[in-house]
C-alpha atoms as a PDB file:
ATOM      1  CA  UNK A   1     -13.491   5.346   3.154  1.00  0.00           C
ATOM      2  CA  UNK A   2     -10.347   6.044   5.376  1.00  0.00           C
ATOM      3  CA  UNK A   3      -7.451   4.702   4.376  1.00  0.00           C
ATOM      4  CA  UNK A   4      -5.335   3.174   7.696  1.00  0.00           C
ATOM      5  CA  UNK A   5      -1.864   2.466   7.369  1.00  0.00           C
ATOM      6  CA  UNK A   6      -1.633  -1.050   9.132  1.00  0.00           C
ATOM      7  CA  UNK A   7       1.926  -1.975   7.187  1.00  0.00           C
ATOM      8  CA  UNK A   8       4.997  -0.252   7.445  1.00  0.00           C
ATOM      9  CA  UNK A   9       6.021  -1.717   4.291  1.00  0.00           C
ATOM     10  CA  UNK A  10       7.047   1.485   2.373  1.00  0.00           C
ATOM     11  CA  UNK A  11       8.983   2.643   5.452  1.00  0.00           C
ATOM     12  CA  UNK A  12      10.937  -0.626   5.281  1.00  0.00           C
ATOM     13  CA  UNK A  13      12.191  -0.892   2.000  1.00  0.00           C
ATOM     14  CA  UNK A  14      12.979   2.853   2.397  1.00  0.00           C
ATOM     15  CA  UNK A  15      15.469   1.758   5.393  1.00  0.00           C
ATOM     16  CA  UNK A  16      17.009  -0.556   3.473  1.00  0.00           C
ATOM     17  CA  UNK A  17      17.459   0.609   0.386  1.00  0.00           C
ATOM     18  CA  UNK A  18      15.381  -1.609  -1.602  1.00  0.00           C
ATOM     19  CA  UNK A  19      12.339  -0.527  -4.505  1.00  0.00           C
ATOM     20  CA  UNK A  20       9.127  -1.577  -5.405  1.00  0.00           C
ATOM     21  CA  UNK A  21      10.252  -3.060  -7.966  1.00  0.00           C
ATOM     22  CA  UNK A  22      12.960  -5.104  -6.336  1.00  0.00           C
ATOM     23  CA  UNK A  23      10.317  -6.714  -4.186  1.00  0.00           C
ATOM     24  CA  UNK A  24       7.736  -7.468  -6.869  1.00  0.00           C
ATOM     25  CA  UNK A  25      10.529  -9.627  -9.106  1.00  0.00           C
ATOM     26  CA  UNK A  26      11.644 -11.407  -5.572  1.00  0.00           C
ATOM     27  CA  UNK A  27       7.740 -12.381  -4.835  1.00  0.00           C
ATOM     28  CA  UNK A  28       7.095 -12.677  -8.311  1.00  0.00           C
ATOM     29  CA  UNK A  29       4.380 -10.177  -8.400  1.00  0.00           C
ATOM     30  CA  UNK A  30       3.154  -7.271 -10.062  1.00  0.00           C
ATOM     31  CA  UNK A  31       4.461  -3.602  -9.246  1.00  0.00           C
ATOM     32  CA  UNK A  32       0.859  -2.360  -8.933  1.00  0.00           C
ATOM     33  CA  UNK A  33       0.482  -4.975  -6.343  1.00  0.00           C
ATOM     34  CA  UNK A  34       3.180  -4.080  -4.267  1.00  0.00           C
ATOM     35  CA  UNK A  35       2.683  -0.225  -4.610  1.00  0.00           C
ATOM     36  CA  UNK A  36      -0.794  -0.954  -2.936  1.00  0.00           C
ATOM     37  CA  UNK A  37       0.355  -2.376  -0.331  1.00  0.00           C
ATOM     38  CA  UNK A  38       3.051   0.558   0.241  1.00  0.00           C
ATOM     39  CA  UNK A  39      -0.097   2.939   0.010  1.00  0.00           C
ATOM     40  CA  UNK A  40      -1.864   0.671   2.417  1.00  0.00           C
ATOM     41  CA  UNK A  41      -4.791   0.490  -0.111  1.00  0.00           C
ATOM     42  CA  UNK A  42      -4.563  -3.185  -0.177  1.00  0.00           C
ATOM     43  CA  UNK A  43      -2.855  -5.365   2.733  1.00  0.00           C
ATOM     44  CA  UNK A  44      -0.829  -8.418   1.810  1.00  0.00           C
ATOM     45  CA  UNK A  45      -1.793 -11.722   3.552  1.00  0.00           C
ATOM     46  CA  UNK A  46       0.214 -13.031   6.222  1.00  0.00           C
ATOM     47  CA  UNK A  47       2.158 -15.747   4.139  1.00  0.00           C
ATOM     48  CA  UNK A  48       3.461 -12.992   1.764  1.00  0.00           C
ATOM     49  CA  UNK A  49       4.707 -10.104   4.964  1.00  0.00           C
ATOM     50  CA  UNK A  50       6.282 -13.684   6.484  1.00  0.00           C
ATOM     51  CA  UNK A  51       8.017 -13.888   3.007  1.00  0.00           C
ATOM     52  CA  UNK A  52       8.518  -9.718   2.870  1.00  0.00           C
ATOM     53  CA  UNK A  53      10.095  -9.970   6.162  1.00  0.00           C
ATOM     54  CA  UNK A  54      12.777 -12.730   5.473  1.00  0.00           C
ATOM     55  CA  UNK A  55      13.663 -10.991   2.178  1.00  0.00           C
ATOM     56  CA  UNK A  56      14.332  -7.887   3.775  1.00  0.00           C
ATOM     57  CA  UNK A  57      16.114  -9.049   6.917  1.00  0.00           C
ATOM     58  CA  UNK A  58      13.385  -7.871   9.338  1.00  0.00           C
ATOM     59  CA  UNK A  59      11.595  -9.225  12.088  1.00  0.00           C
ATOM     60  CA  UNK A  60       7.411  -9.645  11.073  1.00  0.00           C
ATOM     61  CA  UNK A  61       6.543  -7.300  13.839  1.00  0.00           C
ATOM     62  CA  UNK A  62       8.922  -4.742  11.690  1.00  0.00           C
ATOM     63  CA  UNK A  63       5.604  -4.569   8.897  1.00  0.00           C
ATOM     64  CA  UNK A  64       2.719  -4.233  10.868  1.00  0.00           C
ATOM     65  CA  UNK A  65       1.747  -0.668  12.828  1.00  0.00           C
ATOM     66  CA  UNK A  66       0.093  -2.864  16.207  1.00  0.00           C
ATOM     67  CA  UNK A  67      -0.832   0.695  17.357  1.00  0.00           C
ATOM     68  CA  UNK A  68      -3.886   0.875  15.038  1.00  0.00           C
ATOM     69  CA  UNK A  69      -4.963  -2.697  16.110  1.00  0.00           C
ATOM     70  CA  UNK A  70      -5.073  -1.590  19.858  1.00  0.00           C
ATOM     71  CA  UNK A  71      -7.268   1.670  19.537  1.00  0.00           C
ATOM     72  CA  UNK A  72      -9.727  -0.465  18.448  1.00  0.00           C
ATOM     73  CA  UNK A  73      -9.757  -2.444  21.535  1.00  0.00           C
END
């Protein structure tokens, strides 16, 4: 199964200086968690990138790669 990077999460925290581990205490959830979504093996829902965007200063569309939503148009 191909793995498609729809987040930009990783890239994010990366640009502002921030760890895995910084945003898994501020959601209050697991490392593993958040280390799949940076690997884009699992996605987050929409209520926690809304959340992921407001703690790192960044507009929603920041997180999400709309490029691999329009080749499948």
């Amino acid at each position: 199964m191909e793995i498609r990077e729809l987040n930009r999460l990783k890239v994010v925290l990366a640009e502002k200086k921030r760890t895995n581990k910084w945003l898994a205490e501020q959601l209050g959830k697991d490392q593993t968690t958040i280390s799949k979504w940076c690997t884009n093996a699992n996605q987050p829902d929409l209520a926690s990138l809304m959340q992921i965007a407001k703690l790192l200063d960044v507009e929603l569309s920041d997180l999400v790669r709309f490029e691999e939503f329009k080749t499948e148009l």
